[in-house]
Protein backbone atom coordinates (compact mmCIF):
# COMPACT_ATOMS: atom_id res chain seq x y z
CA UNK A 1 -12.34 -3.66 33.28
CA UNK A 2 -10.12 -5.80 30.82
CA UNK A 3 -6.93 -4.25 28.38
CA UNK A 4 -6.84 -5.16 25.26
CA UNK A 5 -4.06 -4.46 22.40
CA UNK A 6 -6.06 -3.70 19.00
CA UNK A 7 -3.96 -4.55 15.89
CA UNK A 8 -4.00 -1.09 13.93
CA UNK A 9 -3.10 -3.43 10.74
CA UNK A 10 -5.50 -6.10 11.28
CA UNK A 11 -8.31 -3.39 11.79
CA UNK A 12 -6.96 -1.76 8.47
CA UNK A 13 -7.70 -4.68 6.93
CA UNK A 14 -11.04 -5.47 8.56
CA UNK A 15 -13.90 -6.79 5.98
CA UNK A 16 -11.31 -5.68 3.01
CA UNK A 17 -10.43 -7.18 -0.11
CA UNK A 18 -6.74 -8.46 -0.01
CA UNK A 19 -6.20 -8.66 -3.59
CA UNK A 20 -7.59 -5.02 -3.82
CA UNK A 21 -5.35 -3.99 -0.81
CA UNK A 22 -2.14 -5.35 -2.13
CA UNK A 23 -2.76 -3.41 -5.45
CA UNK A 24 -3.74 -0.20 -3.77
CA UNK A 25 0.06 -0.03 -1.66
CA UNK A 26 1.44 -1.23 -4.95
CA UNK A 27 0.41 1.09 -6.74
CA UNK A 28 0.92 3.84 -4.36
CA UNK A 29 4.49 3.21 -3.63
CA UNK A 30 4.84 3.42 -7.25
CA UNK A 31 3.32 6.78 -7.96
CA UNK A 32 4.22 8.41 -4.39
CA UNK A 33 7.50 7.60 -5.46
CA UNK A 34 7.03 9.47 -8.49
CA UNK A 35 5.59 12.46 -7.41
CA UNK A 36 9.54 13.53 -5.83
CA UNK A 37 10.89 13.62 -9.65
CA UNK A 38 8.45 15.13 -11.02
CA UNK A 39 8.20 18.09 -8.92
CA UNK A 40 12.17 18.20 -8.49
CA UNK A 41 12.53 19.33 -12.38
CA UNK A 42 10.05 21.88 -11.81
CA UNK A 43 12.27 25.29 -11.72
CA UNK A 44 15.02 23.13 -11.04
CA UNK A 45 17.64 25.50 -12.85
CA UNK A 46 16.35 28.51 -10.13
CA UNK A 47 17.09 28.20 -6.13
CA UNK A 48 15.61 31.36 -5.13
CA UNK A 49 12.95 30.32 -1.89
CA UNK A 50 10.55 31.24 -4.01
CA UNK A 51 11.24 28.42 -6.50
CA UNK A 52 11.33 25.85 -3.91
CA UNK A 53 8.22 26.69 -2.23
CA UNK A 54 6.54 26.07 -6.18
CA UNK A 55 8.38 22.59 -5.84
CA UNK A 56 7.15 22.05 -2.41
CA UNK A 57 3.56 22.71 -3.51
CA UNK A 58 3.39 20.61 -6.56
CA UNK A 59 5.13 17.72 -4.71
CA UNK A 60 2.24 17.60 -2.46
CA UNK A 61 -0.13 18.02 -5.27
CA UNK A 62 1.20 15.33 -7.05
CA UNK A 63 1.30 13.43 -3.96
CA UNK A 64 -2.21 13.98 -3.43
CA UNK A 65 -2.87 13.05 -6.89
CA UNK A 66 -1.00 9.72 -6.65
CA UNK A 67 -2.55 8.72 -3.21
CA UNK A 68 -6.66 9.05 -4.54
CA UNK A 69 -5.76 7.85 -8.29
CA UNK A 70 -3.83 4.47 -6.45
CA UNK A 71 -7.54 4.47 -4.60
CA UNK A 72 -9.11 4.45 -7.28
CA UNK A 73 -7.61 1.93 -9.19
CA UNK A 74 -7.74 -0.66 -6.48
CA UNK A 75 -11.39 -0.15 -6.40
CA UNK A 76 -11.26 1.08 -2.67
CA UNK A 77 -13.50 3.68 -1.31
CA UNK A 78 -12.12 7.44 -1.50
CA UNK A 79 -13.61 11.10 -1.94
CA UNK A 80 -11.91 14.32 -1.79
CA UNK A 81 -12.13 15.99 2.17
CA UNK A 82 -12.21 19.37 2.63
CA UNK A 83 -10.78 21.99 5.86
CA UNK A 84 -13.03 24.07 7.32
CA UNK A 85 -13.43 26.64 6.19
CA UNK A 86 -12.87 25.33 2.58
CA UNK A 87 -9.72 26.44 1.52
CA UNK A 88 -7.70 22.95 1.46
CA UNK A 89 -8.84 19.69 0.14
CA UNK A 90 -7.21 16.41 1.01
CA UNK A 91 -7.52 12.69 -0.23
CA UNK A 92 -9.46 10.63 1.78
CA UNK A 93 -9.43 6.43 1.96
CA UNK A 94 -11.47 4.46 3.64
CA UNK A 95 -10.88 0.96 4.48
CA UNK A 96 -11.92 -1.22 7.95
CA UNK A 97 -11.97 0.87 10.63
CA UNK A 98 -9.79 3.73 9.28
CA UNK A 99 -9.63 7.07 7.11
CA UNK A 100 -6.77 7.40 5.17
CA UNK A 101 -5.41 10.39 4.05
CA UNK A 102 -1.33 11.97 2.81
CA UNK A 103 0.82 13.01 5.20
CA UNK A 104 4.48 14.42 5.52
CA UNK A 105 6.97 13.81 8.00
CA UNK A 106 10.51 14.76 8.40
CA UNK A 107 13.40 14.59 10.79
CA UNK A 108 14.36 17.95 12.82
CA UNK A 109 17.96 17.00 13.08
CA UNK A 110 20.40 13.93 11.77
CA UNK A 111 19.67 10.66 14.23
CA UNK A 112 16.22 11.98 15.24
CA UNK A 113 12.97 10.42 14.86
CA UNK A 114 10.74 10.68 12.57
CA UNK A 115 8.34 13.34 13.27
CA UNK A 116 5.13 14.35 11.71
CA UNK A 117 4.84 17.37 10.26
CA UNK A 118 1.02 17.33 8.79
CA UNK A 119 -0.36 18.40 12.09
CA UNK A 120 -3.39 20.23 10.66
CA UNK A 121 -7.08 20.77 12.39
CA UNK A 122 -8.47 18.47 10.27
CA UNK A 123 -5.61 15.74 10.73
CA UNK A 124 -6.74 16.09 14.28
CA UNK A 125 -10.29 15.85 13.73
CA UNK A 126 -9.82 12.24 11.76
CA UNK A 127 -7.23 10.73 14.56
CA UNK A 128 -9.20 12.45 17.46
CA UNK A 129 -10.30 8.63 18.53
CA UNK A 130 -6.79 6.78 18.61
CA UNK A 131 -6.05 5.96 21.23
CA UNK A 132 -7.64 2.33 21.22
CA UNK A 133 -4.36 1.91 18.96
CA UNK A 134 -2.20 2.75 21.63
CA UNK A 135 0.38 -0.25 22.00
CA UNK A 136 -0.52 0.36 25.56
CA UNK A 137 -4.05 -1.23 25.26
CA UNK A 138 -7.37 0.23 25.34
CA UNK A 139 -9.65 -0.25 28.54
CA UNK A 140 -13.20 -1.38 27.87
CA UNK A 141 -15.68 -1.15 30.99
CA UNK A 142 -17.58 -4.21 31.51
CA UNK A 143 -17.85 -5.08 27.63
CA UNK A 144 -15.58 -8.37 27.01
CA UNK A 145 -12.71 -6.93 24.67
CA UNK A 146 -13.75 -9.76 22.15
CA UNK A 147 -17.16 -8.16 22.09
CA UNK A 148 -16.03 -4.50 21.63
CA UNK A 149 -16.67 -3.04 18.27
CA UNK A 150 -14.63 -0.16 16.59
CA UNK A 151 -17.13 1.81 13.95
CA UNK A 152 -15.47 1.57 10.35
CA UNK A 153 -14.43 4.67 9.50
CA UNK A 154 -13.75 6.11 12.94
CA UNK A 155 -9.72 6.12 13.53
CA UNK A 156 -7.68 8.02 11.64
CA UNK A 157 -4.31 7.07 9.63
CA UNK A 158 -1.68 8.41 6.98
CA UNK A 159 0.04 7.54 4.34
CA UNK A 160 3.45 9.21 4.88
CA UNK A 161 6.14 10.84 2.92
CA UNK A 162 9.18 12.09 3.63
CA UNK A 163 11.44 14.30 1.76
CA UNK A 164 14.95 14.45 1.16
CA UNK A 165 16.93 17.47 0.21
CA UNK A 166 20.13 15.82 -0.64
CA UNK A 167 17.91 13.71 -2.81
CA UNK A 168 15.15 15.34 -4.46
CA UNK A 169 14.20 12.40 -7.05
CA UNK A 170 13.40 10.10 -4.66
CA UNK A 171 11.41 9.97 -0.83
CA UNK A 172 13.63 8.26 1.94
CA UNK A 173 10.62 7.19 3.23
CA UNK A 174 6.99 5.76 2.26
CA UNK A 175 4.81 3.92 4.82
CA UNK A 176 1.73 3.64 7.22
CA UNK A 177 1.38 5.70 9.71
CA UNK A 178 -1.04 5.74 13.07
CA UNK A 179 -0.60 8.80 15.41
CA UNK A 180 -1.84 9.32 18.51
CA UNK A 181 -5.34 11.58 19.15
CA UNK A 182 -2.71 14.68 19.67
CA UNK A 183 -0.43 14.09 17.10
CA UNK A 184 2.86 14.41 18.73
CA UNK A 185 4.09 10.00 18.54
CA UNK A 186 3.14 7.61 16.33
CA UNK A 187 1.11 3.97 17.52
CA UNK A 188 1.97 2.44 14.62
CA UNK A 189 4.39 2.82 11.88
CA UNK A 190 5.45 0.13 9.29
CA UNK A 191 7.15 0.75 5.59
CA UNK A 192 5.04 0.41 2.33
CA UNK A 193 7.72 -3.02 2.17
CA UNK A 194 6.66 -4.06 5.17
CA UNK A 195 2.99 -3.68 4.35
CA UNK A 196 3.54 -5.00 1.25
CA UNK A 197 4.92 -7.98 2.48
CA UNK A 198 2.38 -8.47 5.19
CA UNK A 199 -0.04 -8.57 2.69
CA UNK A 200 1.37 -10.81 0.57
CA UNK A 201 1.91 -13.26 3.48
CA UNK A 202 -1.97 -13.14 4.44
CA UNK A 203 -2.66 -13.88 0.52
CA UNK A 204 -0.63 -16.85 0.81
CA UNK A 205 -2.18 -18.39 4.47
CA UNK A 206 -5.43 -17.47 3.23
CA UNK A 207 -4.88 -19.45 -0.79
CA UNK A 208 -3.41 -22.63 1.27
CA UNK A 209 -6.31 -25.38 0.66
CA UNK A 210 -7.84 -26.31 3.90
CA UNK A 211 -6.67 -29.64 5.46
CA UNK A 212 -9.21 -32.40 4.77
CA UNK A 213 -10.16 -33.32 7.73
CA UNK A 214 -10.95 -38.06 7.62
CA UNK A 215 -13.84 -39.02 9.41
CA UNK A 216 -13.32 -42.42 11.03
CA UNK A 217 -16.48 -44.19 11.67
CA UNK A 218 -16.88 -45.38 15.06
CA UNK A 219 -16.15 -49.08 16.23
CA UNK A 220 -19.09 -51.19 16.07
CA UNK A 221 -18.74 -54.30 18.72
CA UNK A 222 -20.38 -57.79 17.75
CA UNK A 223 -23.10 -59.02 19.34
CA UNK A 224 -22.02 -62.49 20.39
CA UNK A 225 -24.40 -65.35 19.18
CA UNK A 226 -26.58 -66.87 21.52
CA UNK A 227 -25.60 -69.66 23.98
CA UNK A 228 -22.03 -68.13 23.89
CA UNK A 229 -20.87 -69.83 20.46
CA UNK A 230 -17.90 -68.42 18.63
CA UNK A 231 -18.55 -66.89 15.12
């Protein structure tokens, strides 16, 4: 049996079209951003619970909205998922080895984690087969890790949000997010900046022109003339 560490980013980006990734976390930092205002000036004169339950609902509409439409737009792969039985749809993204779908999280108490809060059946249907991203390695039987293949498609991932009540115009957080198969820690977290900027690196390394490599012909040694006489 050998370990082996899987790179949850690296298999996010497995096959995928850089240019098309970069503009798909662009664009949906920009308009996951602005799904906070937008549902903050709904009934914003009115703080019965009522009123912020409505605000609470259309933020995650509009976050749903913003997540598939930044899809879209970046010419990735998405549909619309549904619960069983049907009473919820959900964005879904697909891209290397993952599904990609909107997810909240929040913290329980000042200094705490981050914890998710989308902990839904069908949250734990797509992330059911994590654990080969646990940063504590996956073991393969026999199979060389190098050889080991992930299906695309078959891990499951969010894109996170997280709320702010002393700020309503705004999220205090936007990133990627990789739980484990239960739900209850994430594998791998990094910010929409970070990803951004990950991206951007690999864009670079992979624009750099390739070193040109000189062939040198080999030596050739002269045959020395016969009876021994110097050329």
């Amino acid at each position: 049996m050998r370990r082996r560490i899987v790179d949850p980013f690296e298999l996010l980006l497995r096959r995928a079209d850089l240019d098309k990734m970069l503009r798909f976390f662009t664009l949906a930092e920009e308009r996951l951003t602005m799904a906070f205002p937008r549902a903050a000036r709904l009934l914003a004169e009115s703080d019965d619970p009522s009123a912020k339950q409505t605000r609470g609902s259309y933020r995650r509409h509009y976050l749903h909205d913003a997540l598939l439409s930044a899809a879209r737009d970046a010419g990735l792969a998405c549909e619309i998922g549904w619960t069983t039985p049907p009473t919820w749809s959900f964005p879904v993204i697909r891209s290397g080895s993952f599904k990609l779908t909107i997810g909240v999280v929040d913290t329980r108490f000042r200094g705490d984690a981050r914890a998710l809060r989308t902990t839904s059946a069908y949250v734990a249907e797509m992330c059911k087969r994590n654990e080969v991203a646990s940063p504590q390695g996956w073991l393969f039987d026999i199979v060389d890790p190098k050889d080991a293949v992930i299906p695309d498609a078959s891990l499951g991932a969010l894109i996170v949000a997280q709320y702010a009540p002393h700020n309503p115009d705004a999220p205090a957080f936007l990133g990627f997010w990789v739980p484990s198969e239960d739900l209850s820690k994430p594998y791998y977290v990094r910010s929409f900046d970070q990803v951004i900027e990950m991206l951007r690196s690999k864009l670079e390394l992979s624009r750099r022109p390739a070193k040109r490599v000189v062939e040198r012909k080999p030596l050739r040694r002269r045959k020395p003339k016969p009876g021994g006489e110097k050329a």
